[in-house]
Protein backbone atom coordinates (compact mmCIF):
# COMPACT_ATOMS: atom_id res chain seq x y z
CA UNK A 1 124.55 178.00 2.66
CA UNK A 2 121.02 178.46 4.77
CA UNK A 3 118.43 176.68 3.05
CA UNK A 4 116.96 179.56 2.34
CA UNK A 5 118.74 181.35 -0.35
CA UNK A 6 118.39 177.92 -1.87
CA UNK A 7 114.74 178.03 -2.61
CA UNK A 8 113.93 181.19 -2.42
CA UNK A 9 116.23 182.97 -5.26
CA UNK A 10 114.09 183.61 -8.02
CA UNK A 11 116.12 181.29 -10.55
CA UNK A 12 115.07 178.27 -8.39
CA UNK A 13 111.83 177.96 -10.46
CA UNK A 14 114.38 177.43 -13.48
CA UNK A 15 116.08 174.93 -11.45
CA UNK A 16 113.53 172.49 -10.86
CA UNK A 17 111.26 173.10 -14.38
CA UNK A 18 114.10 171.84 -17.09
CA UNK A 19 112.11 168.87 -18.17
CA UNK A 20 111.11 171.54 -21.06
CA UNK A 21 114.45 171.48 -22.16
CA UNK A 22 114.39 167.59 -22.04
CA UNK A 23 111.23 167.12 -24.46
CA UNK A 24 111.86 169.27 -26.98
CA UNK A 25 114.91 167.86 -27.24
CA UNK A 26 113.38 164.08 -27.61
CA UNK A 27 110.23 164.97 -29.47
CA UNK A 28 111.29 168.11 -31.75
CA UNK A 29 114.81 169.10 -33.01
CA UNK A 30 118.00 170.56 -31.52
CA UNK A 31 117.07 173.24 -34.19
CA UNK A 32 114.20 174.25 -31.56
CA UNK A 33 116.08 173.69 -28.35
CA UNK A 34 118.53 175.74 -28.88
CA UNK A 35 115.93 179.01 -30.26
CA UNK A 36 114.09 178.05 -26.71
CA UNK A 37 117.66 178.14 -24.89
CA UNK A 38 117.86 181.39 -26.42
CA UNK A 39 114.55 182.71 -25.65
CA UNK A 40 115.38 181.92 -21.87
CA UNK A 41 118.72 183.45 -22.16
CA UNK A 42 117.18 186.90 -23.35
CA UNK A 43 114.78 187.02 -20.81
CA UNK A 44 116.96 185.60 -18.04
CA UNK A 45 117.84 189.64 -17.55
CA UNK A 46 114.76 189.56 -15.39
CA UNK A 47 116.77 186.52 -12.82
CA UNK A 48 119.80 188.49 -12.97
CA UNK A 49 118.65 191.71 -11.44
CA UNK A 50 115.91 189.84 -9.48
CA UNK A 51 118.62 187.71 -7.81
CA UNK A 52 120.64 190.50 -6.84
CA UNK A 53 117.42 192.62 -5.54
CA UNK A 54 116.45 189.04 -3.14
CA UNK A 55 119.97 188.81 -2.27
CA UNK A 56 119.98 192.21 -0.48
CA UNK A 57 116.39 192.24 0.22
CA UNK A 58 116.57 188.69 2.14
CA UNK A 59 118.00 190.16 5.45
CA UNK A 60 115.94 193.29 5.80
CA UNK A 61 112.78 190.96 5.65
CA UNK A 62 114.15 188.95 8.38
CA UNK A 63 115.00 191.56 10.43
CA UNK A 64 112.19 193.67 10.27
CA UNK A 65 109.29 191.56 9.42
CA UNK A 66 107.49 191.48 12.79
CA UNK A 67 107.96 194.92 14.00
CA UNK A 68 107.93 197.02 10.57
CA UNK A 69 105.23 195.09 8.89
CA UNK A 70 103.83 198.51 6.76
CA UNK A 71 107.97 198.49 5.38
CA UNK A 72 107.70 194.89 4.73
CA UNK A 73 104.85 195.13 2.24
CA UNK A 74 106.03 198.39 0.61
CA UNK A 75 109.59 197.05 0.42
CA UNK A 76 107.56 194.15 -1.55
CA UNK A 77 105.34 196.40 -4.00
CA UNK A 78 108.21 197.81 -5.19
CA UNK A 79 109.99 194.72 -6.02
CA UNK A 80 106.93 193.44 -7.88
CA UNK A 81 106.97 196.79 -9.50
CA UNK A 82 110.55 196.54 -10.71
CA UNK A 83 109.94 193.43 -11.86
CA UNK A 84 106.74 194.53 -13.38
CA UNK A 85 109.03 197.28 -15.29
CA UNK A 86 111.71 195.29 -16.57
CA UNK A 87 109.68 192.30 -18.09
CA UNK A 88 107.22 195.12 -19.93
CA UNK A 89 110.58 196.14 -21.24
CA UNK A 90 111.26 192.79 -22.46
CA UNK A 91 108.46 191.73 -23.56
CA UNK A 92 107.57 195.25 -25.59
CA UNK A 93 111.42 194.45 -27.56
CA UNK A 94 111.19 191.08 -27.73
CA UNK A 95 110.71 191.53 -31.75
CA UNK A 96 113.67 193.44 -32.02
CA UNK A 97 115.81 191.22 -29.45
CA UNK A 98 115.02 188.08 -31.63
CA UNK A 99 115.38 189.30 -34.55
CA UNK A 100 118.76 190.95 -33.67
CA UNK A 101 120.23 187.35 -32.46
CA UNK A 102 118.52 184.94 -34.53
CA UNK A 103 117.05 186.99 -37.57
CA UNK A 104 114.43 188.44 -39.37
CA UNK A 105 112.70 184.75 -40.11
CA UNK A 106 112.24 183.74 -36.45
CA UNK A 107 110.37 187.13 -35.72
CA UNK A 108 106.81 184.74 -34.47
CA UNK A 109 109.34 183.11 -31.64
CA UNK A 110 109.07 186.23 -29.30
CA UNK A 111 106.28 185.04 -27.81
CA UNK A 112 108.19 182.80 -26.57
CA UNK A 113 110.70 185.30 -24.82
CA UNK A 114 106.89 187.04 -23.64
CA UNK A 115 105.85 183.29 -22.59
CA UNK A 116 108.80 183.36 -20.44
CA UNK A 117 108.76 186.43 -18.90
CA UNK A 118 105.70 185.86 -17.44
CA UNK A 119 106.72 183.11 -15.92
CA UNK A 120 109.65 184.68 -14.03
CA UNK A 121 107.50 187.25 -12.72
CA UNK A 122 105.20 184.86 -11.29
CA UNK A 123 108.35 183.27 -9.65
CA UNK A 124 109.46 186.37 -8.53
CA UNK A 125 106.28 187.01 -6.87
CA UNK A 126 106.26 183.64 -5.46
CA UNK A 127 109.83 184.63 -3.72
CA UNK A 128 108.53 187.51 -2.03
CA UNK A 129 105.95 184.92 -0.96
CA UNK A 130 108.87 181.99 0.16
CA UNK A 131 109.93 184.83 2.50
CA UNK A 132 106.76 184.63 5.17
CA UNK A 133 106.82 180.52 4.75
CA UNK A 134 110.79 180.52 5.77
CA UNK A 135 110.03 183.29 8.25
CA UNK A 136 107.18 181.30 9.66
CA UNK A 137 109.64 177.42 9.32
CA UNK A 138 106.85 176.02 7.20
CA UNK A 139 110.06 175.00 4.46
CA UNK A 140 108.51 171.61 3.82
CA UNK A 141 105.44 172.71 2.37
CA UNK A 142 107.85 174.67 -0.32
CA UNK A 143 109.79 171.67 -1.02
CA UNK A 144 106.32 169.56 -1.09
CA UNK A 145 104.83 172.47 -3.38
CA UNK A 146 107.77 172.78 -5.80
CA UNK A 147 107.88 168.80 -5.87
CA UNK A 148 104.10 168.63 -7.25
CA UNK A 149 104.57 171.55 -9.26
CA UNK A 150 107.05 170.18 -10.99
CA UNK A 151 105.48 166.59 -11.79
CA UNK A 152 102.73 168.60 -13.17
CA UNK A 153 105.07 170.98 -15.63
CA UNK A 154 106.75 167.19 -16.44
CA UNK A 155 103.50 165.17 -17.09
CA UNK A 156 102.11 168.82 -19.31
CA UNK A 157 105.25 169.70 -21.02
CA UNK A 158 105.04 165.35 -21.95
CA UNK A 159 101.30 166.23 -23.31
CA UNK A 160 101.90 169.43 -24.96
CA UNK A 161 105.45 169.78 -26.53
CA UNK A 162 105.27 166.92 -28.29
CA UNK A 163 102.16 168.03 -30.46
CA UNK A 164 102.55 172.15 -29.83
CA UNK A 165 106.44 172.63 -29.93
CA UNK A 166 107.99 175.47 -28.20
CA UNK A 167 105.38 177.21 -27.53
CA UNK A 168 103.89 174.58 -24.94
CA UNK A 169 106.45 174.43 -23.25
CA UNK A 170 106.84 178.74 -22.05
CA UNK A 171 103.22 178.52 -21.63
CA UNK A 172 103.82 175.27 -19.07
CA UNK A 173 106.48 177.18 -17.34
CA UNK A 174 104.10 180.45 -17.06
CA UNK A 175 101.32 177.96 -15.78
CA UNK A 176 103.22 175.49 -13.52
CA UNK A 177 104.54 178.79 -11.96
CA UNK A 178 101.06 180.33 -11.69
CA UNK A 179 99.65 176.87 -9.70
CA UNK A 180 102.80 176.93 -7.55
CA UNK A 181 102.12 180.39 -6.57
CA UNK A 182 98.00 179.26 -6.11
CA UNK A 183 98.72 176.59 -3.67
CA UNK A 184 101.00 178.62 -1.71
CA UNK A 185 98.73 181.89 -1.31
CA UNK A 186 96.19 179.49 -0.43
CA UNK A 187 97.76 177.52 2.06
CA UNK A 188 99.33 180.62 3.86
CA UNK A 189 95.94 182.31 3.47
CA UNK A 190 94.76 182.09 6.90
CA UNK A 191 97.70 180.85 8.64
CA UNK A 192 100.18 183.67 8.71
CA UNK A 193 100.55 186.98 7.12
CA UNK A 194 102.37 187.49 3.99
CA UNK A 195 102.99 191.02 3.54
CA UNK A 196 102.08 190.22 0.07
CA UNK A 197 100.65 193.18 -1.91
CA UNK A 198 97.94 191.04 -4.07
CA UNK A 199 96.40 194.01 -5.77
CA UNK A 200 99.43 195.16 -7.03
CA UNK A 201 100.60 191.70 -8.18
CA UNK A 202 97.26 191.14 -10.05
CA UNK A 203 97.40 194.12 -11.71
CA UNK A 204 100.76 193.87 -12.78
CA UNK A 205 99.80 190.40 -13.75
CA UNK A 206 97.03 191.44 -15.83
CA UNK A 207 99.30 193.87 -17.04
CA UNK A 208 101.35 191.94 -18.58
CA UNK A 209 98.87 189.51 -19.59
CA UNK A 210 96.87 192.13 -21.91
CA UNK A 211 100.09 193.12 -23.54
CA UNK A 212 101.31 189.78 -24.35
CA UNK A 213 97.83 189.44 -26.38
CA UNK A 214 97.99 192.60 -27.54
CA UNK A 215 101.54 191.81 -28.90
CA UNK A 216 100.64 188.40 -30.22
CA UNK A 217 97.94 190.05 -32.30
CA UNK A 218 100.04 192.42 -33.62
CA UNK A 219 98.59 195.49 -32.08
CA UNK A 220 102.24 196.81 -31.21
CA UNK A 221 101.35 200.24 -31.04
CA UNK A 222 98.90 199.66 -28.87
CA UNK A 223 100.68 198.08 -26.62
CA UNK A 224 103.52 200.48 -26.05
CA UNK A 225 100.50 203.08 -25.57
CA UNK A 226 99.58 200.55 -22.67
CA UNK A 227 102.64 200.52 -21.48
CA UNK A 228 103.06 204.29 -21.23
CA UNK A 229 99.66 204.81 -19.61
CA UNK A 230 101.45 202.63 -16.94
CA UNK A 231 104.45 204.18 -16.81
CA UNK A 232 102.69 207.74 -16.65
CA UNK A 233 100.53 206.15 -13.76
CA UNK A 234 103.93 204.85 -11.88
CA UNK A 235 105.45 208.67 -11.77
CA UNK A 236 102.85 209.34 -9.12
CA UNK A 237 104.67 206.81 -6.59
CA UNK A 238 108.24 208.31 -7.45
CA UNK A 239 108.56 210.23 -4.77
CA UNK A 240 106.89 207.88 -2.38
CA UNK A 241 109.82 205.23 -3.84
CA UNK A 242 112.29 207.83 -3.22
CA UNK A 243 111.19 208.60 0.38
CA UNK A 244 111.37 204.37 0.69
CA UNK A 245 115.16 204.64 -0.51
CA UNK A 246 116.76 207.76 1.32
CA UNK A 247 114.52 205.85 4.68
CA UNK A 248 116.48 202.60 3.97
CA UNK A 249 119.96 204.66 3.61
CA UNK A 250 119.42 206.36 6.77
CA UNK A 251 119.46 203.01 8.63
């Protein structure tokens, strides 16, 4: 298997950030393992269509990341933007998911399925941005990036967890992801191009962001009205999408 597709899915972030798993195990209960475990599972729908999209995405970048650069970075908005999509979903039912496997009295732990959500977007972001570093053979600074990365979710998941529970350890994973994503925007910065649509990861970032606070302070309706502002906002681009698709059918 090309060292690529090991590194750059967007479950390898999961892969290399279970020390959460490992402390709440040592410093809380198996009670609140296993309601994390479950948190991860519900919003591990995000890695399973994610996978599949980098999966068939993977080749077109390579082939066509020199010569049809302006492709390259739509082809990339609209992942973020699927991604974007399905973790709102998520994240605006994780109430009901929760409560529908675990039950009405563990209603408060959906901000851990939010916590987590943001997190794989992040990583998902960070794939797109693995893409340029493989296409440019700069694969040790991943492995070098993911390596500190993870010694920092270890040594904060070690300080936090123990004394915050749970809920340290999704918002570890959602920061450990964001400074792994940092150091490789910043690296690349000036050294090769990305194709990486920043404005429309920030925005989808802050996105996500507001309604995760909005959520968490039980302004629910508010946040779905966010949510279809957005989606009202994202009909504009349909037929641009389209145009994208029936384009990538042709050839």
């Amino acid at each position: 298997m090309p060292d690529f597709l090991v590194l750059n899915g967007p479950n390898y972030w999961e892969e290399v950030s279970f020390s959460d798993r490992i402390f709440i195990d040592n410093f809380n209960s198996q009670h609140d393992l296993g309601i994390f475990s479950l948190a991860s599972r519900i919003s591990s729908v995000v890695t399973l269509v994610s996978t599949a999209i980098f999966m068939s995405y993977t080749p077109i970048y390579y082939s066509r990341a020199k010569e049809q650069t302006n492709y390259v970075f739509r082809f990339n908005q609209y992942i973020i933007l699927v991604i974007l999509f399905l973790c709102l979903f998520i994240i605006i039912t994780s109430n009901y998911l929760v409560v529908f496997f675990l039950g009405l009295e563990y209603q408060g732990t959906s901000k851990i399925v939010q916590l987590i959500c943001l997190s794989l977007f992040i990583s998902n972001a960070t794939g797109i941005v693995n893409l340029s570093y493989y296409n440019n053979e700069k694969i040790k600074v991943i492995a070098i990036v993911i390596l500190f990365s993870s010694l920092m979710s270890i040594v904060l998941n070690w300080l936090g967890i123990k004394k915050y529970g749970i809920e340290a350890a999704a918002t570890v994973n959602s920061i450990s992801a964001l400074l792994n994503f940092s150091i490789l925007i910043l690296y690349a910065k000036n050294k090769f191009n990305m194709y990486f649509p920043f404005q429309v990861f920030f925005g989808s970032f802050l996105c996500l962001l507001t309604i995760i606070l909005l959520q968490s302070t039980g302004l629910i309706i508010i946040s779905v009205l966010f949510m279809l502002l957005i989606l009202f906002n994202y009909k504009s681009m349909r037929s641009e999408l389209l145009s994208v698709v029936s384009n990538f059918r042709d050839k």
